[in-house]
Protein backbone atom coordinates (compact mmCIF):
# COMPACT_ATOMS: atom_id res chain seq x y z
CA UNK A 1 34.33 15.04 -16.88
CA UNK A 2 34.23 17.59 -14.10
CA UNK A 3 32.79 15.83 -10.62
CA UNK A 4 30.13 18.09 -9.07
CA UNK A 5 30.25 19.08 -5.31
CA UNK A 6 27.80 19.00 -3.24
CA UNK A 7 26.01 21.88 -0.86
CA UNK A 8 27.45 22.04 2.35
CA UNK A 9 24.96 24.38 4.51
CA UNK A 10 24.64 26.96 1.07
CA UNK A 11 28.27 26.80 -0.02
CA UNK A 12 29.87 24.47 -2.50
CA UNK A 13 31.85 21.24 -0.93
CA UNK A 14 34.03 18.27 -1.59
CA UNK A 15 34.04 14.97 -0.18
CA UNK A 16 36.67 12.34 -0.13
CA UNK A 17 34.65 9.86 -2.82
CA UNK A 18 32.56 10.13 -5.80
CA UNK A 19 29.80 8.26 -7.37
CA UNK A 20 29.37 7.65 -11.39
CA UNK A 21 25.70 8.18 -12.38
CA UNK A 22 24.64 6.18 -15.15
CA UNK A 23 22.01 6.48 -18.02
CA UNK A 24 19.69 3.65 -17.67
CA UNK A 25 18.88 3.19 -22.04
CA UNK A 26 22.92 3.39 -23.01
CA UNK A 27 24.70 2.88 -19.91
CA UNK A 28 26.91 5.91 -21.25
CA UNK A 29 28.37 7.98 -17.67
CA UNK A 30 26.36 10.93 -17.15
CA UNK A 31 27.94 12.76 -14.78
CA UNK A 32 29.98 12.05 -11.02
CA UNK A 33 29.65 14.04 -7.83
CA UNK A 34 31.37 14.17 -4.65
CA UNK A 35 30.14 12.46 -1.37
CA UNK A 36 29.76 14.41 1.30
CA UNK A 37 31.94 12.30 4.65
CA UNK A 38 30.65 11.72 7.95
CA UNK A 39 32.26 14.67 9.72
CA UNK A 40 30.24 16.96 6.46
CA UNK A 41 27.36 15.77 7.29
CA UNK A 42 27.01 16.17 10.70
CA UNK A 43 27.92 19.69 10.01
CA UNK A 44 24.65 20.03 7.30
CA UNK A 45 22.37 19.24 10.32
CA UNK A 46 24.27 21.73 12.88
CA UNK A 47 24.34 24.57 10.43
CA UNK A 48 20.25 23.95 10.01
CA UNK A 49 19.31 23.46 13.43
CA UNK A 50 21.70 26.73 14.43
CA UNK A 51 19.70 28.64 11.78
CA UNK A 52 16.57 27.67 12.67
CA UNK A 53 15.06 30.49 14.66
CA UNK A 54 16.99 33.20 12.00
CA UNK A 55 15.35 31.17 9.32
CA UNK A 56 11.88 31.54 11.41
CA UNK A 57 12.34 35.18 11.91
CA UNK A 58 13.30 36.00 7.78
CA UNK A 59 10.84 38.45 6.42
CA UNK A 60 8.44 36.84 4.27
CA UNK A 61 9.95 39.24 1.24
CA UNK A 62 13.45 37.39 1.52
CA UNK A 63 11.85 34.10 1.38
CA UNK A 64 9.34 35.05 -1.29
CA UNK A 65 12.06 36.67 -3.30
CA UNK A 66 14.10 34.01 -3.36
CA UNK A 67 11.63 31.73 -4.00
CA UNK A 68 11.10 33.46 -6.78
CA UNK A 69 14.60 33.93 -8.13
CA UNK A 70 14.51 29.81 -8.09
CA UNK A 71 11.72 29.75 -10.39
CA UNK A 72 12.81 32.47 -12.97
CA UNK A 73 16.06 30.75 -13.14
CA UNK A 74 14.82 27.01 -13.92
CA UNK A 75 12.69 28.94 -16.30
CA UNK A 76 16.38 30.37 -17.52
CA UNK A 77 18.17 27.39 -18.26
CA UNK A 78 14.94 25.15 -18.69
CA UNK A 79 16.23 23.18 -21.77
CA UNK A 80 20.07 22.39 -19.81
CA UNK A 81 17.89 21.03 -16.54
CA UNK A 82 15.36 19.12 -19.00
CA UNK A 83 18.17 17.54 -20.61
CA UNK A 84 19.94 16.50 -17.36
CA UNK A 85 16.73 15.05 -16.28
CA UNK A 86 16.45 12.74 -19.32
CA UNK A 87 20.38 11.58 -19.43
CA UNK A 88 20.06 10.95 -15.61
CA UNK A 89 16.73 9.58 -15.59
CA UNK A 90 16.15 7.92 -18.83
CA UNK A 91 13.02 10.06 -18.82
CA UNK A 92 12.28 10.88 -22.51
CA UNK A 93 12.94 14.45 -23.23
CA UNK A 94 9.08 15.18 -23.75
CA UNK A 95 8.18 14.80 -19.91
CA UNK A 96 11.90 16.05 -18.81
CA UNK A 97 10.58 19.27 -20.40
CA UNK A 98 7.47 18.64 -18.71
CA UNK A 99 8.51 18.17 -15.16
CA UNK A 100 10.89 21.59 -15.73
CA UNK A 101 7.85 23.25 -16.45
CA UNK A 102 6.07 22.06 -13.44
CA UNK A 103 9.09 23.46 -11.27
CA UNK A 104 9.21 26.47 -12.67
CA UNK A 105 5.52 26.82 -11.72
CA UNK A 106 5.82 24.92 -8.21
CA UNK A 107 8.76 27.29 -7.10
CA UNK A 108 6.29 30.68 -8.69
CA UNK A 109 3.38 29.23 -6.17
CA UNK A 110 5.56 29.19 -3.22
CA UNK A 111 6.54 32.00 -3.58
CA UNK A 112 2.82 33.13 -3.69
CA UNK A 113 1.84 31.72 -0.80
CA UNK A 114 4.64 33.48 1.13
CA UNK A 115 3.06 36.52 0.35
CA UNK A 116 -0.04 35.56 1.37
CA UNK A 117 1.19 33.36 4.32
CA UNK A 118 -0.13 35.47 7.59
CA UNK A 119 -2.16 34.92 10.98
CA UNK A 120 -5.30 35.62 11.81
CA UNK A 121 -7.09 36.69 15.00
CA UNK A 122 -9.77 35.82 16.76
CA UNK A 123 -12.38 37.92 19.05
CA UNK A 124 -12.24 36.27 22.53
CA UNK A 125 -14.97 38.35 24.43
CA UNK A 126 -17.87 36.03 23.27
CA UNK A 127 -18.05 35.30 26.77
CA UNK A 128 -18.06 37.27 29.22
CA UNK A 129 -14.83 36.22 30.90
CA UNK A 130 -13.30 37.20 28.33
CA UNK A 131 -14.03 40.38 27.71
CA UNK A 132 -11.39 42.68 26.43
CA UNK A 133 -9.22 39.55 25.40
CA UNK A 134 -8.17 38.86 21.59
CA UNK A 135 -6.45 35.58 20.20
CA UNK A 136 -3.61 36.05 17.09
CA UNK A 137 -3.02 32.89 16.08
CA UNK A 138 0.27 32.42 14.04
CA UNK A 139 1.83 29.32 12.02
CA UNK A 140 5.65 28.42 13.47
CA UNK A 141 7.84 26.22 11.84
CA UNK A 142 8.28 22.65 13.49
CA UNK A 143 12.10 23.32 12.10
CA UNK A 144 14.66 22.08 10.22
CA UNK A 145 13.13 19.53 7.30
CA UNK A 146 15.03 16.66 5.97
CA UNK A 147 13.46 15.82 2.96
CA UNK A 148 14.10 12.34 1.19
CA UNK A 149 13.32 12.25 -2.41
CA UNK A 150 12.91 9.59 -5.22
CA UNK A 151 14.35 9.09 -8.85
CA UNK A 152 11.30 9.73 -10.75
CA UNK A 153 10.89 13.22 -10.13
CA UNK A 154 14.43 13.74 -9.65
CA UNK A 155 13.93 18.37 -9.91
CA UNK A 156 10.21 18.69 -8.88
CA UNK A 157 9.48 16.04 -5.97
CA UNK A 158 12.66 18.22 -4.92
CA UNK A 159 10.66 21.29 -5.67
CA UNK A 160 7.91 20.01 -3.49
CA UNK A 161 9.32 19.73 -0.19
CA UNK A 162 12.21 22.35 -0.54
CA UNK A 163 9.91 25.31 -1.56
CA UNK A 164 7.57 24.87 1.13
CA UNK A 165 10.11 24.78 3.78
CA UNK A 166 11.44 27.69 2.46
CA UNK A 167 8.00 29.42 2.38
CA UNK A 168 7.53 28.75 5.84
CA UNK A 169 11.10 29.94 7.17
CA UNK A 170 12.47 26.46 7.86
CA UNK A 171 15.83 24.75 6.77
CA UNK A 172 15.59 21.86 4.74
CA UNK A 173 18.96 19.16 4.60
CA UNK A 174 18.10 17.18 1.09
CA UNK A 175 18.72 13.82 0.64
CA UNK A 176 18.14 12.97 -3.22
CA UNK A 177 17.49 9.66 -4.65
CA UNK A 178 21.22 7.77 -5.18
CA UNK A 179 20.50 6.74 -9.06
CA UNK A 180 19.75 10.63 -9.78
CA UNK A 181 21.03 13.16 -7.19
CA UNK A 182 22.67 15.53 -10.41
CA UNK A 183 19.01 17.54 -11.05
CA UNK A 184 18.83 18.09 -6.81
CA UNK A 185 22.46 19.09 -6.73
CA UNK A 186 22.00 21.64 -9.67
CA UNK A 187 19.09 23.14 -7.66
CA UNK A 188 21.57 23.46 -5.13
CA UNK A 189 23.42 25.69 -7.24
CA UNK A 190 20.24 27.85 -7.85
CA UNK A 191 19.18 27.76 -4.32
CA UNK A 192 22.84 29.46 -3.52
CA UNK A 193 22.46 32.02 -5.67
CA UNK A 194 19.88 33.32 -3.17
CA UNK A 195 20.15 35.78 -0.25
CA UNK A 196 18.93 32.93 2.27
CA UNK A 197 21.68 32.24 5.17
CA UNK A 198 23.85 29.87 5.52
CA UNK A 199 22.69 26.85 6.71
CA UNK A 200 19.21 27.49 5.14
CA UNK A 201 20.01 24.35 2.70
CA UNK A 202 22.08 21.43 2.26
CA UNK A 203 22.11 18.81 -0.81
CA UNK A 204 23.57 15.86 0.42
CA UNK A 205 24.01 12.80 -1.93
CA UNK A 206 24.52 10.15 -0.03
CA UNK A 207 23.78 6.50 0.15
CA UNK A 208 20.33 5.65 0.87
CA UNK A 209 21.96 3.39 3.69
CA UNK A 210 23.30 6.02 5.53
CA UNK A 211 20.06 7.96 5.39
CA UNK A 212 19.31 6.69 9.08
CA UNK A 213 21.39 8.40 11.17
CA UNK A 214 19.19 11.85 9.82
CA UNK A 215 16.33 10.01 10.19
CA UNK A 216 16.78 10.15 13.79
CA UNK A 217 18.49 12.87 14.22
CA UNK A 218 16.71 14.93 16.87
CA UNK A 219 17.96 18.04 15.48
CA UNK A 220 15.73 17.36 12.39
CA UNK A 221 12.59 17.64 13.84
CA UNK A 222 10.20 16.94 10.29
CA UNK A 223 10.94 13.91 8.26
CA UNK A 224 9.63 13.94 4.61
CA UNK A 225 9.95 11.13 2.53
CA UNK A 226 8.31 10.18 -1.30
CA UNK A 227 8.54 6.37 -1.94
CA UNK A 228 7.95 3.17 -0.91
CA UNK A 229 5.27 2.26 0.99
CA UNK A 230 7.78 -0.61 3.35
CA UNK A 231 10.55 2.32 3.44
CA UNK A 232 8.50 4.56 4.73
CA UNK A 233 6.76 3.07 7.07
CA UNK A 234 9.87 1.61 8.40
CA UNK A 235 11.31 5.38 8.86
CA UNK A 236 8.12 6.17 10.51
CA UNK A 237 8.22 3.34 12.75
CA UNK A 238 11.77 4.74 14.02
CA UNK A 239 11.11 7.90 14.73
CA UNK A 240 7.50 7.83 16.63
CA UNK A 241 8.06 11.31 18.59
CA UNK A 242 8.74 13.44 15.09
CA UNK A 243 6.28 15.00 12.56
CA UNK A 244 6.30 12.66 9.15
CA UNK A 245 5.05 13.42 6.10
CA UNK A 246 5.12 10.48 3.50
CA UNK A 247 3.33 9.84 -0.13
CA UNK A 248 4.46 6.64 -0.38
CA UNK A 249 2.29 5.87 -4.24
CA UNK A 250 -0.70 3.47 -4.99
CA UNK A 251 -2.05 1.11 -7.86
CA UNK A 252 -4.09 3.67 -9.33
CA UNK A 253 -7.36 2.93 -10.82
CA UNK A 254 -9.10 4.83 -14.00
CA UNK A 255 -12.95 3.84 -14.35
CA UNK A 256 -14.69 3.73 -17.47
CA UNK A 257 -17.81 4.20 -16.94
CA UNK A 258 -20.81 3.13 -19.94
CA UNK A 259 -21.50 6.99 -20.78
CA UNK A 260 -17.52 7.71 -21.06
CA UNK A 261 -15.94 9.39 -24.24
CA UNK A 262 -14.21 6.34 -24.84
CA UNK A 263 -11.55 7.89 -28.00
CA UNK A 264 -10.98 10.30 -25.13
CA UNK A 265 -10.21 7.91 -22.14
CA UNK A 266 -8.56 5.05 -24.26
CA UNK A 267 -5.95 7.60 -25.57
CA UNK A 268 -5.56 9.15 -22.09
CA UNK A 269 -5.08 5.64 -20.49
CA UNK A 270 -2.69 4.41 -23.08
CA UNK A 271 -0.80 7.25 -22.94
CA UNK A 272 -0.49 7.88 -18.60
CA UNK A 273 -0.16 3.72 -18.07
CA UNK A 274 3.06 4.39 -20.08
CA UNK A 275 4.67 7.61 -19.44
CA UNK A 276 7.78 8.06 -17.32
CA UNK A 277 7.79 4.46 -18.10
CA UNK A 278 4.86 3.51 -15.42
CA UNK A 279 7.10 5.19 -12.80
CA UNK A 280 4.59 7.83 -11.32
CA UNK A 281 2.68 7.04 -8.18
CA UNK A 282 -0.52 7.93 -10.27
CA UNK A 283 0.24 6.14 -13.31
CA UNK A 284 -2.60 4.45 -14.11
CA UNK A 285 -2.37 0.63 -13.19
CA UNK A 286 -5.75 -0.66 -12.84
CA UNK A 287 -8.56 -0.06 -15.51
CA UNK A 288 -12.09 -0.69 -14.67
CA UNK A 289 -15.11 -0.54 -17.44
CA UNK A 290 -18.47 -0.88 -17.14
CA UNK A 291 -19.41 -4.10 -18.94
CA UNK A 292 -21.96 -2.49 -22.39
CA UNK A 293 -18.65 -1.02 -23.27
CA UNK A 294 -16.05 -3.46 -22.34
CA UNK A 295 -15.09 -4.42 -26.01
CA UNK A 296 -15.78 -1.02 -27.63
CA UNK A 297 -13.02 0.01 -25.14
CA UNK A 298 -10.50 -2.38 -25.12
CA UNK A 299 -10.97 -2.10 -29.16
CA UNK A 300 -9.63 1.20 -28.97
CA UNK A 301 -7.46 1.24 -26.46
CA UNK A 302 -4.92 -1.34 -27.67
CA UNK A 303 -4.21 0.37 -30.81
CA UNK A 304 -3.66 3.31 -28.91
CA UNK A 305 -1.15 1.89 -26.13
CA UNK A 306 1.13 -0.21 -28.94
CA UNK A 307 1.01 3.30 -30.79
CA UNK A 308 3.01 4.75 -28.48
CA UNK A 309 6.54 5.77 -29.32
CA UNK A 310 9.09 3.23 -27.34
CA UNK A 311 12.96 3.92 -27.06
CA UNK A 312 15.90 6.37 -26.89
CA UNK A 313 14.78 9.05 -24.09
CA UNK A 314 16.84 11.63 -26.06
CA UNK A 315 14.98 11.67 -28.85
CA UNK A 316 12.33 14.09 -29.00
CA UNK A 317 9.49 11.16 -30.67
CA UNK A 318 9.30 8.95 -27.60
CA UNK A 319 7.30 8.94 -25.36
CA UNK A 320 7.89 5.42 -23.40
CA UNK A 321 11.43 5.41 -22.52
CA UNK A 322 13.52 3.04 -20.07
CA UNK A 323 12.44 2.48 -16.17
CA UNK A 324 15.53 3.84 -14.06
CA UNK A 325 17.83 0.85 -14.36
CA UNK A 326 17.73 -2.89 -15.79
CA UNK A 327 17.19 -4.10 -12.58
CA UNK A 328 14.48 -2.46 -12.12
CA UNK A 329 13.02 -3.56 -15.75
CA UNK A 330 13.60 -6.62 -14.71
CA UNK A 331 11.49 -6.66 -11.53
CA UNK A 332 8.45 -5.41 -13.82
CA UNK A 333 9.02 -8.53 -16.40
CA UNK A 334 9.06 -11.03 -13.42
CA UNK A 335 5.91 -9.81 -11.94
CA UNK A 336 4.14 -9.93 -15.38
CA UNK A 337 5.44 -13.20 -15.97
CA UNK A 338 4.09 -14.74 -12.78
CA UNK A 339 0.88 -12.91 -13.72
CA UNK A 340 0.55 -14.83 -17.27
CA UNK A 341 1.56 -18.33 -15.31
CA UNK A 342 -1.71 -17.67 -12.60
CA UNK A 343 -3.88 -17.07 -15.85
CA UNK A 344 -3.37 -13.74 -17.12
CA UNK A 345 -3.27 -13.09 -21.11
CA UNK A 346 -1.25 -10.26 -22.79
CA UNK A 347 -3.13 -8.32 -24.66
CA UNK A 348 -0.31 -5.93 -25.32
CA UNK A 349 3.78 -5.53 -24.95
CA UNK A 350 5.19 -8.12 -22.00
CA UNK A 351 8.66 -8.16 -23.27
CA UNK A 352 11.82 -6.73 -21.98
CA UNK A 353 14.92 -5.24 -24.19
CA UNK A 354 17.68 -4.01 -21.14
CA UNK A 355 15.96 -1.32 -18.81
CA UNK A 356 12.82 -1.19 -21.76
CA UNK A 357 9.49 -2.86 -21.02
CA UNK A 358 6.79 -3.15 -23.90
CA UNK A 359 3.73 -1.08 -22.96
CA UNK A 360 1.83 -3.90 -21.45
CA UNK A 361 -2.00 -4.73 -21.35
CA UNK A 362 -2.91 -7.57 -19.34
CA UNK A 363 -6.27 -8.98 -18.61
CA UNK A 364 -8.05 -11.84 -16.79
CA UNK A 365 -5.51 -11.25 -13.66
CA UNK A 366 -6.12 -12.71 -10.41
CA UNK A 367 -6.90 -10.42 -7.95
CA UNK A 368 -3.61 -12.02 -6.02
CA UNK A 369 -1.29 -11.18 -8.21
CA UNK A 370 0.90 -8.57 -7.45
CA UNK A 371 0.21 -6.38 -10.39
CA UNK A 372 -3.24 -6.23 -9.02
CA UNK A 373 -2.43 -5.36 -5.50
CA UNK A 374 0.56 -4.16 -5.63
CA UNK A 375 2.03 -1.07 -6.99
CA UNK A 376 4.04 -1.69 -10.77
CA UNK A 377 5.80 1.19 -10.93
CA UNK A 378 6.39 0.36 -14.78
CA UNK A 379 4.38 0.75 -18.12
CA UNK A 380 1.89 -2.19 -17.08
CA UNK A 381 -1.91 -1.79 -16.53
CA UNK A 382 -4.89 -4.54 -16.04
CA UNK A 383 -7.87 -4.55 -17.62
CA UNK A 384 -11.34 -5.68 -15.18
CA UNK A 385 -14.62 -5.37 -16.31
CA UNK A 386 -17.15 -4.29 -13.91
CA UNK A 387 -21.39 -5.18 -13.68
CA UNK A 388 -22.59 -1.55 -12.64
CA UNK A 389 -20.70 1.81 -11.80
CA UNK A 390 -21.30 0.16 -7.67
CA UNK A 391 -19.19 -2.52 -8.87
CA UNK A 392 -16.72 -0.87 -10.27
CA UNK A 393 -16.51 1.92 -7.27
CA UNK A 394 -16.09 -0.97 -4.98
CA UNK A 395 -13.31 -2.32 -6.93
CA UNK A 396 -11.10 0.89 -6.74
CA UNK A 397 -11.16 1.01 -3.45
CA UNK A 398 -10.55 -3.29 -3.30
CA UNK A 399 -6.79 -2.02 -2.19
CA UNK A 400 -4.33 -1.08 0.47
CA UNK A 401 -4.01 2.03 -1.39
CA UNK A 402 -6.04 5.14 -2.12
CA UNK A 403 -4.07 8.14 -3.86
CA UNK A 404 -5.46 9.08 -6.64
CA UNK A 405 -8.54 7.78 -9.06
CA UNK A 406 -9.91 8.85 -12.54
CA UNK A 407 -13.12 8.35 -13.62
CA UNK A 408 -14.47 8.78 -17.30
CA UNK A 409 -17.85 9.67 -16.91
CA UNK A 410 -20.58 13.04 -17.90
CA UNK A 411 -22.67 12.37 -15.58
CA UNK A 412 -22.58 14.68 -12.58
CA UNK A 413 -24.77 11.95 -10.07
CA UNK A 414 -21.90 9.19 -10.89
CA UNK A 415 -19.04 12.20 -10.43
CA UNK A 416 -20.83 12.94 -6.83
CA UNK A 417 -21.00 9.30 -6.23
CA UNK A 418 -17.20 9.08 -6.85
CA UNK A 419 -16.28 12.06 -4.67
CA UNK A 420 -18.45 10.21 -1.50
CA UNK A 421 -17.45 6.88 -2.11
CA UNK A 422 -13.95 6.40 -3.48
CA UNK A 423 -11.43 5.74 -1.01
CA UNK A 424 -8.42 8.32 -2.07
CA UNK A 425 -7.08 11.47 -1.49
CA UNK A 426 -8.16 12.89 -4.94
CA UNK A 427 -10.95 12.07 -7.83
CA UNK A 428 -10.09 13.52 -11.27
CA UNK A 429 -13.04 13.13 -13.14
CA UNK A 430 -13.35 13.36 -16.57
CA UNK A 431 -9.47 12.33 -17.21
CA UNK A 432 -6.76 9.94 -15.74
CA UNK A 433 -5.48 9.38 -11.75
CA UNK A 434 -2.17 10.68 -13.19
CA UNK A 435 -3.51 14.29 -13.40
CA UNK A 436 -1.65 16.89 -10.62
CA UNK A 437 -1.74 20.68 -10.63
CA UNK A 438 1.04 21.61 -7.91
CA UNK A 439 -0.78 24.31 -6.27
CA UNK A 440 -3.97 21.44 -4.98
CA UNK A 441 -3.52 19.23 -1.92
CA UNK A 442 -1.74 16.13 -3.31
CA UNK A 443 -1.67 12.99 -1.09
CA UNK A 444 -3.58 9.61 -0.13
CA UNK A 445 -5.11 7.52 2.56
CA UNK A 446 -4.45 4.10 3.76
CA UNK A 447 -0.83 2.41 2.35
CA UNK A 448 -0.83 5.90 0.45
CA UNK A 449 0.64 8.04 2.59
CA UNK A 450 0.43 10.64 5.41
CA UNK A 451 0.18 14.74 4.88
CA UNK A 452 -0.33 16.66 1.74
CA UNK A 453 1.57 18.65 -0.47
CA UNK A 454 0.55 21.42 -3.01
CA UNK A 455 2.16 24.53 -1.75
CA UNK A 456 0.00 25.70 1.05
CA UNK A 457 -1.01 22.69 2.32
CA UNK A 458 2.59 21.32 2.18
CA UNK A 459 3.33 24.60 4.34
CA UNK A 460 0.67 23.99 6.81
CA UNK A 461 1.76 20.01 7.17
CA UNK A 462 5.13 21.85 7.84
CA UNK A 463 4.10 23.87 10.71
CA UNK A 464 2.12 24.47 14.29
CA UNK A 465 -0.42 26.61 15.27
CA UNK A 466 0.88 29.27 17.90
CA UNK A 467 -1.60 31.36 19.75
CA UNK A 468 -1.25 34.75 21.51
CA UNK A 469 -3.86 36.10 23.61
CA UNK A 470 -3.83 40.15 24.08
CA UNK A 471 -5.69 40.90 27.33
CA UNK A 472 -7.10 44.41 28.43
CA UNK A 473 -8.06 45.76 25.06
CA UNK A 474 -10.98 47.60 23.94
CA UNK A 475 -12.34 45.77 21.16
């Protein structure tokens, strides 16, 4: 098997060790890559930071362009990077396919906005000391971007910080999740086939424990990070003086409210409590009804959830597949197991085979328990009834989170009431908290995060408004 390199600053590269990545449903070896040393790293970072103003100054028609090469390539060899995604993930081949998709599109928007991406100007002389005087106010990069990804969007949570940066003329060093760096290191090869300049990108797989020393690197002036909410706070906490962008996930909540389609929002719950195996910071965790259909709900929406297709992420039937290691798995069956001794009854699933958990139901969960309050991030969701659409409003936002929240409803005064009330960064009505478009601000309040993506707000979190005053004209 043939051990991939690494991007050193846009150019292929060896290290002096490799790492073995696993798949997480047969244990079979996937692939192994090189690991970039010490001495190669420190020379990622002083390749960006030396290209920083050239990467600044790049017309936005290199940066568009190659933005857009990215995406019609993906597009190219969509099936190859779908099926890398699954045997590195263990995500079934149905959402592999999925998430190629989404970076096919994610890559086409960036490369959008970098068309449109300009300054604006403002008339000054609306006093009259300043008459004759005319602001252009410009976006600047903050500069290079390290960008720390996760496993569960191994291509297009890579997708989501690296086309921005590139959008916005800034050099991004990648850090990809350990347990599936192989999808970020192919983008590498993508990204190379560019015209961007050297030291516009580096794909560096290291271990997550040598991650620090870029963290506070002061040559890497932006810091963002996808994951968990203790990690990245703790990176925040280190590095008080940079700009930090973090989406750090949530428990999220879909409501169910009495005048809800409720074939419609059982099968959509079901279906986004269990794919990627629960391990989407908008999966939906928490369900909330309103009480007059409690039963009719929970009648159809069992059937539904132990309907689902569970196994082999290869094969193109299943839709539940492993979580990212056995480990992990087993982290998920503990926490549902202490959840059953404080009271809680299965309704659904609760048992483990290797990295496979059951597509669980619980209900009757104390509000303590940590799949309550904290974030799963496996195929688990609780079922709470709720007295009165108030009720069950004030139970979403009964959390340290606030990303995302769905709420099944046709009424437009209960939609309204969710848009002023619910504590998140987005309100999908109609549908599940696990809905995203790439192009719309993505992102949460509270333990949720800090920033947005979605291409042009990503690029605006990414820069700094510059202003230049022209003095002495005639306007």
């Amino acid at each position: 098997m043939d051990v991939r390199t690494f991007w050193l600053a846009g150019r292929p590269a060896t290290g002096d060790t490799e790492l073995t990545v696993t798949n997480s449903h047969d244990g079979r070896v996937v692939g192994r890559h090189s690991v970039p040393t010490d001495a190669q790293v420190e020379e990622a970072v002083a390749a960006a930071h030396a290209v920083a103003r050239q990467a600044a100054a790049l017309p936005v028609h290199v940066r568009a362009e190659a933005l857009a090469h990215v995406s019609r390539r993906i597009a190219e060899r969509a099936e190859e990077i779908a099926q890398l995604i699954t045997a590195e993930n263990g995500k079934p081949i149905l959402w592999a396919r999925g998430e190629t998709s989404r970076a096919v599109a994610t890559f086409r928007f960036a490369a959008e906005e970098a068309r449109r991406w300009s300054g604006g100007v403002q008339r000054l002389d609306t006093e009259p000391a300043a008459t004759g005087r005319l602001a252009y106010v410009s976006r600047v990069p903050y500069g290079p971007v390290l960008a720390i990804t996760p496993f569960n969007f191994p291509l297009n949570l890579v997708a989501h910080k690296v086309a921005p940066a590139i959008a916005v003329g800034a050099p991004v060093v990648i850090k990809p999740a350990p347990a599936t760096p192989l999808s970020a290191l192919l983008l590498g090869e993508i990204l190379a086939e560019t015209d961007l300049p050297p030291g516009m990108f580096s794909v560096l797989p290291i271990e997550n424990e040598r991650a620090s020393a870029l963290v506070q690197d002061p040559r890497l002036p932006v810091v963002s990070f996808t994951g968990s909410a203790p990690v990245g706070y703790a990176i925040a906490d280190q590095i008080p003086r940079k700009h930090v962008t973090l989406e750090l996930g949530g428990n999220a909540a879909a409501v169910v409210l009495a005048d809800a389609d409720l074939d419609w929002a059982a099968q959509r719950i079901a279906l986004y409590s269990n794919y990627q195996a629960g391990q989407s910071c908008i999966a939906v965790q928490r369900v909330i009804v309103e009480q007059p259909v409690y039963d009719a709900f929970v009648d159809r929406l069992i059937p539904a959830v132990t309907g689902l297709v569970t196994g082999d992420p290869a094969d193109e039937k299943t839709q539940v597949g492993p979580l990212v290691s056995e480990h992990a798995a087993e982290r998920v069956e503990q926490w549902v197991q202490e959840a059953v001794a404080a009271g809680a009854k299965v309704l659904a699933g609760g048992t483990r085979e290797g990295a496979v958990i059951a597509p669980t139901v619980l209900t009757d969960v104390p509000d303590d328990a940590k799949v309550v309050c904290e974030e799963v991030f496996g195929p688990v969701m609780i079922l709470q009834p709720a007295a009165s659409v108030d009720e069950a409003y004030a139970m979403v936002n009964d959390s340290k989170y606030g990303l995302q929240a769905g709420v099944f409803t046709r009424s437009l005064d209960a939609a309204f009431q969710a848009n002023r009330e619910l504590e998140v960064g987005g309100v999908i009505i109609g549908d599940v908290p696990s809905y995203r478009a790439d192009q719309m601000p993505y992102g949460g309040v509270k333990d949720s995060g800090i920033g947005r993506e979605g291409l042009h707000s990503a690029m605006e979190d990414l820069t700094y408004e510059k202003v230049m005053v022209l003095t002495g004209l005639t306007l």
